[in-house]
PDB file of N, CA and C in Angstrom:
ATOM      1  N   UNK A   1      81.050 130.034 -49.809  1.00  0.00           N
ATOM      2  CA  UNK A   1      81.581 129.485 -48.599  1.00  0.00           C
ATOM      3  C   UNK A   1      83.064 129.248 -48.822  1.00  0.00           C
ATOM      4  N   UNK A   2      83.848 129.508 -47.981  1.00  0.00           N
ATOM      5  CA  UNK A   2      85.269 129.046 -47.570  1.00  0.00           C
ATOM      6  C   UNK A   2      85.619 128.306 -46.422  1.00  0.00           C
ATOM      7  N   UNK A   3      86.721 127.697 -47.068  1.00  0.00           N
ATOM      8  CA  UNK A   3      86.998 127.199 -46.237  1.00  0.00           C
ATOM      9  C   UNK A   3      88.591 126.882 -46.013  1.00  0.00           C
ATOM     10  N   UNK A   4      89.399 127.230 -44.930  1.00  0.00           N
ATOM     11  CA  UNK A   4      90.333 127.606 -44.973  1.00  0.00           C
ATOM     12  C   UNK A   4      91.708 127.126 -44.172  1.00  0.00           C
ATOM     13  N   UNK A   5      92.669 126.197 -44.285  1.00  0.00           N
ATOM     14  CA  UNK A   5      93.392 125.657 -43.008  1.00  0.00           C
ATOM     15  C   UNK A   5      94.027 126.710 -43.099  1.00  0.00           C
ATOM     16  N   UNK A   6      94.628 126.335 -41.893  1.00  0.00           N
ATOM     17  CA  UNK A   6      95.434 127.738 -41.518  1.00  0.00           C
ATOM     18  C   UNK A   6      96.527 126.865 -40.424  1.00  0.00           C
ATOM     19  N   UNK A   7      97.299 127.441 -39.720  1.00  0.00           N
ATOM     20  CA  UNK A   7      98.368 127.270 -39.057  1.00  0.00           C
ATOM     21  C   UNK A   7      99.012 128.837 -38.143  1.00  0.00           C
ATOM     22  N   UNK A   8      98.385 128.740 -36.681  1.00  0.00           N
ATOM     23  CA  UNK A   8      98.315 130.330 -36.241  1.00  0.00           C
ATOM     24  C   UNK A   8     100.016 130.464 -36.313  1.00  0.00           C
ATOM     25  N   UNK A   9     100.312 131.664 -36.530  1.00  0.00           N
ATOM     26  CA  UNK A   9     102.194 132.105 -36.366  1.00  0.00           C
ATOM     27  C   UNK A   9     101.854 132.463 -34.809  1.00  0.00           C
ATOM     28  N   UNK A  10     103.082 131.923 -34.210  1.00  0.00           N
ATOM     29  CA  UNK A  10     102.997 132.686 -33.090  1.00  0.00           C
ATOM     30  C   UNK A  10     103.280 133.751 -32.495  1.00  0.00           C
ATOM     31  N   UNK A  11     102.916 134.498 -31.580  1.00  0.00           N
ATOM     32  CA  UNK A  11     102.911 135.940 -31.132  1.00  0.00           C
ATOM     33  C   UNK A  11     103.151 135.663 -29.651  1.00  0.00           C
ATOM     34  N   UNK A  12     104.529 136.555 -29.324  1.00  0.00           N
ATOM     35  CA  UNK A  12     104.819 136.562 -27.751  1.00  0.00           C
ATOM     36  C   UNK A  12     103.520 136.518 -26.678  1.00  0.00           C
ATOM     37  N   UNK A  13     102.750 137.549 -27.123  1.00  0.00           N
ATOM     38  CA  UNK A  13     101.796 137.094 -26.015  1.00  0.00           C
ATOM     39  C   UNK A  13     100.761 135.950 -25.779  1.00  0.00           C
ATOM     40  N   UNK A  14     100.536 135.272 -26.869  1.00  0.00           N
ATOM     41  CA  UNK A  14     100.096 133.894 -26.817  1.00  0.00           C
ATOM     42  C   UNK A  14     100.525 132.656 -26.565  1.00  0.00           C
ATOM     43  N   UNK A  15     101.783 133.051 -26.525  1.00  0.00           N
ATOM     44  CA  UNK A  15     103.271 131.786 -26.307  1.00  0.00           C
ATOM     45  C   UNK A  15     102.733 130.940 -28.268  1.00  0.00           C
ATOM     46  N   UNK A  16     103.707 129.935 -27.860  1.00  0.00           N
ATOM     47  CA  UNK A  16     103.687 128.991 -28.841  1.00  0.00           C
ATOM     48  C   UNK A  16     102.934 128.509 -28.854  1.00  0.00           C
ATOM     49  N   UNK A  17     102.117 128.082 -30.035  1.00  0.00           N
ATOM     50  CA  UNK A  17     100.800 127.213 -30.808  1.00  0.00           C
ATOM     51  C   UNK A  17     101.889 125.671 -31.826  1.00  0.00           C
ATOM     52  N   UNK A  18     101.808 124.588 -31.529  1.00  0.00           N
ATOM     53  CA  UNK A  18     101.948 123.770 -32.115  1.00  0.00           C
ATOM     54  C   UNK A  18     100.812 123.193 -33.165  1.00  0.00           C
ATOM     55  N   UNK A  19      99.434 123.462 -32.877  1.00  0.00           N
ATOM     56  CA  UNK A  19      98.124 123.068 -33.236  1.00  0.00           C
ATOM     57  C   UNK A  19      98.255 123.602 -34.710  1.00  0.00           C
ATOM     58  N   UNK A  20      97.238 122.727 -35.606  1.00  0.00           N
ATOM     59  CA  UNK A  20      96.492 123.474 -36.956  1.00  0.00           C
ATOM     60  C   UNK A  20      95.336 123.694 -36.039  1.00  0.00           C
ATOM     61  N   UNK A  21      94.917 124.779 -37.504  1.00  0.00           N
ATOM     62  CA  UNK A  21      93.758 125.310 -36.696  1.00  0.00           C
ATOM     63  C   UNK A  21      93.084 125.414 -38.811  1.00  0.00           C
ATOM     64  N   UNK A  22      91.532 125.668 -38.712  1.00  0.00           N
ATOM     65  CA  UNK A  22      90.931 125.933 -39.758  1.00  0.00           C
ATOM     66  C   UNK A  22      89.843 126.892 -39.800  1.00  0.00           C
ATOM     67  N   UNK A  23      89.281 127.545 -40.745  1.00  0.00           N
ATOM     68  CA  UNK A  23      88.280 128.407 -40.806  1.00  0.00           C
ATOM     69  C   UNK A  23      87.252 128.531 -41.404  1.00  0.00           C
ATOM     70  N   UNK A  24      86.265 128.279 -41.248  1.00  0.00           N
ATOM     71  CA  UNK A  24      84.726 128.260 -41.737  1.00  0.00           C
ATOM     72  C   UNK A  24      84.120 129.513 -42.211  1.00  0.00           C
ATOM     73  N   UNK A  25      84.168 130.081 -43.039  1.00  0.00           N
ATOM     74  CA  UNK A  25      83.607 131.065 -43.232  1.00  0.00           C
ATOM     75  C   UNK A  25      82.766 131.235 -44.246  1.00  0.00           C
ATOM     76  N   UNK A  26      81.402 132.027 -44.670  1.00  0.00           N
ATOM     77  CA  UNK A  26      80.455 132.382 -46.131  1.00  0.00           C
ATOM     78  C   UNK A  26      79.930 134.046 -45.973  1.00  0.00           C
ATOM     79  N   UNK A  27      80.062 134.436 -46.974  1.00  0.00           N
ATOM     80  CA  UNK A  27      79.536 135.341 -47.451  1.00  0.00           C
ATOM     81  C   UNK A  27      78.785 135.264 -48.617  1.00  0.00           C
ATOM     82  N   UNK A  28      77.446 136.399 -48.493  1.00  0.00           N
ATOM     83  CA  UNK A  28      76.746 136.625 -49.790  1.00  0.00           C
ATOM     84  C   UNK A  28      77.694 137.329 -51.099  1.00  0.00           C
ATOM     85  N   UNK A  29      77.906 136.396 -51.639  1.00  0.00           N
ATOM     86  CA  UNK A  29      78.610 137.001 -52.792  1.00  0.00           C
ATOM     87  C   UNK A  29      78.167 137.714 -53.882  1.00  0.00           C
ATOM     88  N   UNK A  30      77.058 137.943 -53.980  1.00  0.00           N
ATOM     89  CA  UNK A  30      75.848 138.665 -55.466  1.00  0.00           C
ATOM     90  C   UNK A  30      75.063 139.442 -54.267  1.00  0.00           C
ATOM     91  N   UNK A  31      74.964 140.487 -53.268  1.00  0.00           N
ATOM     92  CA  UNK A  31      73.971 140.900 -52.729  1.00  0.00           C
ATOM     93  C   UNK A  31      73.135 141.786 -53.263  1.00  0.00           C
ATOM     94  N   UNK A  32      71.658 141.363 -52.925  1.00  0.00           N
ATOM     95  CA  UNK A  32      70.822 142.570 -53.463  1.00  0.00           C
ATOM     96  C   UNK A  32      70.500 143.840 -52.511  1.00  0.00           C
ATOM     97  N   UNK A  33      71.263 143.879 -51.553  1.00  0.00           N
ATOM     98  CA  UNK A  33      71.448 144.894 -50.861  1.00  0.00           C
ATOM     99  C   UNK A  33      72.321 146.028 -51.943  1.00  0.00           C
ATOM    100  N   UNK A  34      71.983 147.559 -51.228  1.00  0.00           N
ATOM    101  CA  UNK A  34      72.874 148.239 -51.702  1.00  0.00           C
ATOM    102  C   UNK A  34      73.133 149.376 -50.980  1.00  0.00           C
ATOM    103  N   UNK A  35      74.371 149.792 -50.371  1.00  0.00           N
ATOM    104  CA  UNK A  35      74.779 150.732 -49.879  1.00  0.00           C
ATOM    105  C   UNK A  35      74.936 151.895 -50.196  1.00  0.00           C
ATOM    106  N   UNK A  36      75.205 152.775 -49.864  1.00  0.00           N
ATOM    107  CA  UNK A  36      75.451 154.426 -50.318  1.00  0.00           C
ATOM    108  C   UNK A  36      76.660 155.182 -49.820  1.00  0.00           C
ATOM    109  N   UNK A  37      77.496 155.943 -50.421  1.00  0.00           N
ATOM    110  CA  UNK A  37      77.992 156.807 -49.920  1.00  0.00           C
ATOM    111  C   UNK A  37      77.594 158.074 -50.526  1.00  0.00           C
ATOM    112  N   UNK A  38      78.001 159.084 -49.036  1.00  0.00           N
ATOM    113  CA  UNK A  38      77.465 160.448 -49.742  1.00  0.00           C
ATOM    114  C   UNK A  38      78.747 161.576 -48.372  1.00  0.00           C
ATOM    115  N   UNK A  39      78.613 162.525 -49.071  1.00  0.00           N
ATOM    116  CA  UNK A  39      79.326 163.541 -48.676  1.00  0.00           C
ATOM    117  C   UNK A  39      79.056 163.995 -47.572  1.00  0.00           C
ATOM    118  N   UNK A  40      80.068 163.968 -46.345  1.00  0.00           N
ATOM    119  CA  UNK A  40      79.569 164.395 -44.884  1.00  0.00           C
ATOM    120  C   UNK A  40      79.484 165.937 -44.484  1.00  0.00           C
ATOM    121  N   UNK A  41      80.579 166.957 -45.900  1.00  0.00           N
ATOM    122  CA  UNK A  41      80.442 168.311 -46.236  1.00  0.00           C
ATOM    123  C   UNK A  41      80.772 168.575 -47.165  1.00  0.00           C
ATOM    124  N   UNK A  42      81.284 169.997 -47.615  1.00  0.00           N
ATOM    125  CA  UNK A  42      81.614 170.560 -48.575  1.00  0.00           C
ATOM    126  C   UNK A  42      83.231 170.541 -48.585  1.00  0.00           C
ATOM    127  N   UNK A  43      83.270 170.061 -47.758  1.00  0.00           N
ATOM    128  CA  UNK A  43      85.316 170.030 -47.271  1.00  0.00           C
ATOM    129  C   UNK A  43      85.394 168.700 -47.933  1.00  0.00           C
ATOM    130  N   UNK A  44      86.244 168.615 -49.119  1.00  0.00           N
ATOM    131  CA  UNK A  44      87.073 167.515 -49.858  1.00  0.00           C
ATOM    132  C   UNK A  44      87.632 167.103 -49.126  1.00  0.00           C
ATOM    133  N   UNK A  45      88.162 167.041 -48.030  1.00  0.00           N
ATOM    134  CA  UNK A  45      89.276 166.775 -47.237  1.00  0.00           C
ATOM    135  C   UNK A  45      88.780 165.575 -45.964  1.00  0.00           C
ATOM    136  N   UNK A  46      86.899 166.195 -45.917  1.00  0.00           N
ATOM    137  CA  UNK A  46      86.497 165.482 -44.469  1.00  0.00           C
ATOM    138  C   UNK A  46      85.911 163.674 -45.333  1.00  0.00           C
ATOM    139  N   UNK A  47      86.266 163.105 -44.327  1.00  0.00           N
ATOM    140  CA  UNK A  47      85.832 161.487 -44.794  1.00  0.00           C
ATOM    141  C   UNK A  47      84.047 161.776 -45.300  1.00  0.00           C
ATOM    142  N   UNK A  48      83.770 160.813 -46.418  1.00  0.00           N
ATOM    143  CA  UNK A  48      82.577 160.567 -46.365  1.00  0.00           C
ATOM    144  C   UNK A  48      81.747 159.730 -45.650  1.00  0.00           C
ATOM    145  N   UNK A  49      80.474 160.052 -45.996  1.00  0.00           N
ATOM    146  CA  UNK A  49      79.910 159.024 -44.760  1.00  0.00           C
ATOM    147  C   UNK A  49      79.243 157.831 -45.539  1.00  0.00           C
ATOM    148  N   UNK A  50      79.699 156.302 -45.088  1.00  0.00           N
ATOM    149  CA  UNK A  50      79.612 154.916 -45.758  1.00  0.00           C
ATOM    150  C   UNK A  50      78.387 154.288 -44.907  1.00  0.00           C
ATOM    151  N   UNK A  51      77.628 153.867 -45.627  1.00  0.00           N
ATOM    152  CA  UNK A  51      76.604 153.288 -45.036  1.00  0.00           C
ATOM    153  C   UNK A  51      76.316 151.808 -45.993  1.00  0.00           C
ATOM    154  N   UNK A  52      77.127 150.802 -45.685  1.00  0.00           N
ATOM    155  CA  UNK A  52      77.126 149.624 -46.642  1.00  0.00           C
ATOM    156  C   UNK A  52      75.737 148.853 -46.493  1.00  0.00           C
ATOM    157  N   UNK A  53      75.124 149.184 -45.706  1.00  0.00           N
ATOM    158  CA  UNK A  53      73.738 148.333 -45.734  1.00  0.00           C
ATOM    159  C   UNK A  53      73.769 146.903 -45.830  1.00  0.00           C
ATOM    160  N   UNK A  54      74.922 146.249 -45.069  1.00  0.00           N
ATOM    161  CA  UNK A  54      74.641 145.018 -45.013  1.00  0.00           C
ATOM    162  C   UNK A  54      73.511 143.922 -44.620  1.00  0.00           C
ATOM    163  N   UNK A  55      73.156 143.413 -45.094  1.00  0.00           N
ATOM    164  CA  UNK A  55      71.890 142.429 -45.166  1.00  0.00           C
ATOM    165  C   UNK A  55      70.659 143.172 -45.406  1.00  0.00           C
ATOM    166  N   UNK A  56      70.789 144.466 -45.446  1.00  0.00           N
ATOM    167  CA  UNK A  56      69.648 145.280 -45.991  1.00  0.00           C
ATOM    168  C   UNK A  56      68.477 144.716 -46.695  1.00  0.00           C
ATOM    169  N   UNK A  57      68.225 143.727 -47.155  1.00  0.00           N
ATOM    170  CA  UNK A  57      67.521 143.343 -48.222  1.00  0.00           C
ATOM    171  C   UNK A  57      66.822 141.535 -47.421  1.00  0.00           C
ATOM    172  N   UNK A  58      65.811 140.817 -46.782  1.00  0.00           N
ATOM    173  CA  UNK A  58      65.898 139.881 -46.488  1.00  0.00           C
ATOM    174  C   UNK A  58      66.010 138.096 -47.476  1.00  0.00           C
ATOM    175  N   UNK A  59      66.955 138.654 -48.370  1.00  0.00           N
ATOM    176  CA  UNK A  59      67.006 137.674 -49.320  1.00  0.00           C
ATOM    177  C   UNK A  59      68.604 137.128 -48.666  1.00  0.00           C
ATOM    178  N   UNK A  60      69.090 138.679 -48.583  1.00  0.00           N
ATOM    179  CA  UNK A  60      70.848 138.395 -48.274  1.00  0.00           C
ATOM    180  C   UNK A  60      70.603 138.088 -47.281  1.00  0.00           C
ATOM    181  N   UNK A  61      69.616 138.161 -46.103  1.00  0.00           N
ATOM    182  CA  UNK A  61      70.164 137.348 -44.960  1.00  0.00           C
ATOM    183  C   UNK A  61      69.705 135.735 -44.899  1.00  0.00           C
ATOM    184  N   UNK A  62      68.461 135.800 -45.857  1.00  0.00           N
ATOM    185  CA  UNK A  62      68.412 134.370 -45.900  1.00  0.00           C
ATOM    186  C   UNK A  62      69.331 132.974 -46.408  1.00  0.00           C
ATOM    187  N   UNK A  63      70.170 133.962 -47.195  1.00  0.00           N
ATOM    188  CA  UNK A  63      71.158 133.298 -47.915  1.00  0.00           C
ATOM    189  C   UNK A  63      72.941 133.510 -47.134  1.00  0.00           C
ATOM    190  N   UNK A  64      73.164 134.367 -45.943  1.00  0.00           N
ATOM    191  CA  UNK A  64      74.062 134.080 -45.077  1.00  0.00           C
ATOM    192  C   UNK A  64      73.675 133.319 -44.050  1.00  0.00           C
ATOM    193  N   UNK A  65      72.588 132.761 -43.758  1.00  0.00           N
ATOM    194  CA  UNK A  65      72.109 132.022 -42.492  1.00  0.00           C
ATOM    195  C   UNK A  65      71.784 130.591 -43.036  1.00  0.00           C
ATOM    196  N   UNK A  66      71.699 130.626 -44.725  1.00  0.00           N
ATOM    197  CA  UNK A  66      71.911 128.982 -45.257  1.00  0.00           C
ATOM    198  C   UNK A  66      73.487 128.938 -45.221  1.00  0.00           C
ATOM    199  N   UNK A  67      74.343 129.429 -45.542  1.00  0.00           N
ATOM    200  CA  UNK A  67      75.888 129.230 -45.136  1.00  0.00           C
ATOM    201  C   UNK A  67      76.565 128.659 -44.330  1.00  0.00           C
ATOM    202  N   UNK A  68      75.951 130.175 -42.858  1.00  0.00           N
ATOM    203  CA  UNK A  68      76.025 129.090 -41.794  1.00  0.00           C
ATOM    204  C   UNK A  68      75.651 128.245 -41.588  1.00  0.00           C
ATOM    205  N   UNK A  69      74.427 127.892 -41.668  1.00  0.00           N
ATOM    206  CA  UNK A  69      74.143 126.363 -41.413  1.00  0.00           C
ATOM    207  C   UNK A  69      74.504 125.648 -42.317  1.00  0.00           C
ATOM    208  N   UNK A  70      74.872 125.567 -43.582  1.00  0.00           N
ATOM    209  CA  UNK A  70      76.059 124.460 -44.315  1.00  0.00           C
ATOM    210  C   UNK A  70      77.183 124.190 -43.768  1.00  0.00           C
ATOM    211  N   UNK A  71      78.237 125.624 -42.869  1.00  0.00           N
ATOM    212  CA  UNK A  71      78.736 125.361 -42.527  1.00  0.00           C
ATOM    213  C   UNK A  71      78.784 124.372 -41.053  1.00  0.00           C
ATOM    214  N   UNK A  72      77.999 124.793 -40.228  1.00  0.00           N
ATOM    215  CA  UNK A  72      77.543 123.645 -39.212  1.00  0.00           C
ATOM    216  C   UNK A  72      77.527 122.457 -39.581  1.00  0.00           C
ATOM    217  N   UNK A  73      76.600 122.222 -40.438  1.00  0.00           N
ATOM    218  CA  UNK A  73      76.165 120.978 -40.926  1.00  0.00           C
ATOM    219  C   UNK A  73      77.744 120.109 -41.621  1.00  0.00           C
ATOM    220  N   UNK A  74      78.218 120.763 -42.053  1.00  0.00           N
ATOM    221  CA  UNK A  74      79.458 120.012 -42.585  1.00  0.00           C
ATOM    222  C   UNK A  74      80.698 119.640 -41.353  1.00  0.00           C
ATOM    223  N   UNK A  75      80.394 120.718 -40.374  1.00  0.00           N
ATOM    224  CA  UNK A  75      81.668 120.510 -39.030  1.00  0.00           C
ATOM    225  C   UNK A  75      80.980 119.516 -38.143  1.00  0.00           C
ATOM    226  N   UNK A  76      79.506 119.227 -37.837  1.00  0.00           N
ATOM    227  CA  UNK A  76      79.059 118.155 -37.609  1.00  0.00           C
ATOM    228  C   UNK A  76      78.999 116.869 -38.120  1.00  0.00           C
ATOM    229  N   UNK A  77      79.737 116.827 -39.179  1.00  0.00           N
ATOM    230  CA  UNK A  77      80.091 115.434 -39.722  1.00  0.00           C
ATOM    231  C   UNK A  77      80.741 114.840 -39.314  1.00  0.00           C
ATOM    232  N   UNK A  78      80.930 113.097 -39.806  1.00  0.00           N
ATOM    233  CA  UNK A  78      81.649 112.372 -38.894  1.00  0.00           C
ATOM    234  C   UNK A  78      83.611 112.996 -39.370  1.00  0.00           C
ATOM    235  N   UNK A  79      83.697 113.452 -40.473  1.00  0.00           N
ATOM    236  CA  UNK A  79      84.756 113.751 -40.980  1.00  0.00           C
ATOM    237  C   UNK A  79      85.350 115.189 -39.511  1.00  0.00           C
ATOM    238  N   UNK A  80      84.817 115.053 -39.402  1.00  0.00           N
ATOM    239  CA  UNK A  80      85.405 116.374 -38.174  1.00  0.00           C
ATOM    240  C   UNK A  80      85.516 116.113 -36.877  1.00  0.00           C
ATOM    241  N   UNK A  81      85.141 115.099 -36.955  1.00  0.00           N
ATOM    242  CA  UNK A  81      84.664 114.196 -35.479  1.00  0.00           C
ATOM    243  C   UNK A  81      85.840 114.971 -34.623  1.00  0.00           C
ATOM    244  N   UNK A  82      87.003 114.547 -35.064  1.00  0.00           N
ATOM    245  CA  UNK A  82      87.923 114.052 -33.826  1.00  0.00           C
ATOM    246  C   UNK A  82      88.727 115.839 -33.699  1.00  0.00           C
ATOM    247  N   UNK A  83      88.145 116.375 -34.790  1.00  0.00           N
ATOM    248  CA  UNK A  83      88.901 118.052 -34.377  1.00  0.00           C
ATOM    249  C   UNK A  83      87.296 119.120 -33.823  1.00  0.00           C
ATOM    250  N   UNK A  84      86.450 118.732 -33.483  1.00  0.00           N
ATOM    251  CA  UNK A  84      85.664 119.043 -32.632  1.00  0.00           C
ATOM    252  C   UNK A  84      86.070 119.640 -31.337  1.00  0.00           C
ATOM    253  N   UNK A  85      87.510 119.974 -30.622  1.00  0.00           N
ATOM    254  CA  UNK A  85      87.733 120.313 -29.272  1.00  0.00           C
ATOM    255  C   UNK A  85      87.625 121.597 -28.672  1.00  0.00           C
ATOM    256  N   UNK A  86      87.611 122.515 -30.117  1.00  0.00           N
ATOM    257  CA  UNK A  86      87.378 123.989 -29.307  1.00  0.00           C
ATOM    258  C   UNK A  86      86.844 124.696 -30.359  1.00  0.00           C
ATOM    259  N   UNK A  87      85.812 125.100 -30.045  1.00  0.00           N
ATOM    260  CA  UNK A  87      84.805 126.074 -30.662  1.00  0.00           C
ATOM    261  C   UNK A  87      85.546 127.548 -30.896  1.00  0.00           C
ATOM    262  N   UNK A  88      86.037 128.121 -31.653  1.00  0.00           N
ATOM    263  CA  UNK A  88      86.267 129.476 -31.903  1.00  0.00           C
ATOM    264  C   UNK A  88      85.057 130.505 -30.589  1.00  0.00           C
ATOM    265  N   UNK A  89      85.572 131.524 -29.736  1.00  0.00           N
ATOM    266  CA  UNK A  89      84.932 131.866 -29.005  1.00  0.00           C
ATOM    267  C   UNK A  89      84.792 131.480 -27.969  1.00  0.00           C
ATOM    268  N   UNK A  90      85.026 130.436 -27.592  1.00  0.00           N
ATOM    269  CA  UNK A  90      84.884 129.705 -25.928  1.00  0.00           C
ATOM    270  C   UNK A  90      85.821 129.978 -25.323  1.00  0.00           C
ATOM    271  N   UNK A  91      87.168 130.483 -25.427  1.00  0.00           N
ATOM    272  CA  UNK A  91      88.121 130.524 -24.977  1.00  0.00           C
ATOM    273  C   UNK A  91      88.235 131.930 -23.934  1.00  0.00           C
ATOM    274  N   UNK A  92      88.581 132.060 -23.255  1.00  0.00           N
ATOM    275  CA  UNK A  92      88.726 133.406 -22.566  1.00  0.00           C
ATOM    276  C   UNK A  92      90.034 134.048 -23.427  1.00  0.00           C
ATOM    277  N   UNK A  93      89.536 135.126 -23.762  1.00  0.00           N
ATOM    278  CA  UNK A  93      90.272 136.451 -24.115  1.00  0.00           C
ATOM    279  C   UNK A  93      90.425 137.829 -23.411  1.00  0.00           C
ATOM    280  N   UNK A  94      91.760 138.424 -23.743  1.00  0.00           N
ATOM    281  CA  UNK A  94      91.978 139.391 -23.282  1.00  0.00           C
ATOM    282  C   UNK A  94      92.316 139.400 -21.432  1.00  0.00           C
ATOM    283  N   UNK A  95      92.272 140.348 -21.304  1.00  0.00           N
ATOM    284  CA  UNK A  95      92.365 140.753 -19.770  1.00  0.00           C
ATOM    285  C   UNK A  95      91.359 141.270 -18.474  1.00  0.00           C
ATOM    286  N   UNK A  96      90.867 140.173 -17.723  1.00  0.00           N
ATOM    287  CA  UNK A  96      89.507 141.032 -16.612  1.00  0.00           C
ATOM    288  C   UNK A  96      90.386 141.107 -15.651  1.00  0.00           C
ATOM    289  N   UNK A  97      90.223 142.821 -15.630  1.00  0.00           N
ATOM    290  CA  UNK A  97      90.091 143.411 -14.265  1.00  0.00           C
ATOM    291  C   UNK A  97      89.557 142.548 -12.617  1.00  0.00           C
ATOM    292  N   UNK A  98      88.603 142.393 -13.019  1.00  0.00           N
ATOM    293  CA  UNK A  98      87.624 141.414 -11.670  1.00  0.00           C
ATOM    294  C   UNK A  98      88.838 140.042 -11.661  1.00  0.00           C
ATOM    295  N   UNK A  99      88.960 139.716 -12.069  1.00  0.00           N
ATOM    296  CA  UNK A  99      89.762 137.941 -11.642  1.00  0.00           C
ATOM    297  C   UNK A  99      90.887 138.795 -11.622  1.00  0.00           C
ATOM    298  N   UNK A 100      91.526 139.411 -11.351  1.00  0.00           N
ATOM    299  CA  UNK A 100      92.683 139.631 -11.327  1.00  0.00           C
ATOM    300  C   UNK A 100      93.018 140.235 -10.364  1.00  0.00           C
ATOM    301  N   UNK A 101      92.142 141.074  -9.815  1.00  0.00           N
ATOM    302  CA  UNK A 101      92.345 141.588  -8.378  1.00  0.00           C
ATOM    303  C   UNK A 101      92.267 140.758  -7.400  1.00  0.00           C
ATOM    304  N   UNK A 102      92.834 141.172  -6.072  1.00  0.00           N
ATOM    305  CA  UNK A 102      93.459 139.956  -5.440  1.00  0.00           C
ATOM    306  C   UNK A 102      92.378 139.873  -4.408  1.00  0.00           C
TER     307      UNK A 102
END
């Protein structure tokens, strides 16, 4: 698990961010999954084809879905209380067509 403050830089099209912001994140770090690559032809030249098989195995997913929920469980504490105001994802992104037409 990580965990990460951060401070967004700002970018013209977002205007200015005064806010910290932080990041919750886990990954299976030892997976017993295992992926493959293999040759898409005989042309050295053409990409191969990657098939990482993530969570392939139901051990690795049992052990990214205890993460997340550590991580929950820890942003539900009283220690987070008061930076609770915006959920990553709730926010509208990007550009709709539909609300924008007049």
């Amino acid at each position: 698990m990580f965990f990460v403050p951060s401070m967004p830089c700002p970018y013209p099209e977002a205007g200015p961010r005064a806010e910290h912001g932080m990041t919750f994140f886990c990954c299976v770090t030892r997976p017993r999954s295992a992926g493959q690559v293999t040759l898409s032809s005989a042309d050295p030249l053409d990409r191969p084809v990657i098939d990482p098989n993530h969570l392939g195995e139901p051990e690795d997913l049992r052990v990214a879905m205890a993460g997340v929920r550590l991580n929950l469980e820890i942003l539900r504490g009283r220690a987070f209380q008061s930076l609770r105001s915006h959920v990553c994802g709730t926010c509208e992104m990007g550009k709709d067509e539909v609300r924008q037409s007049p």
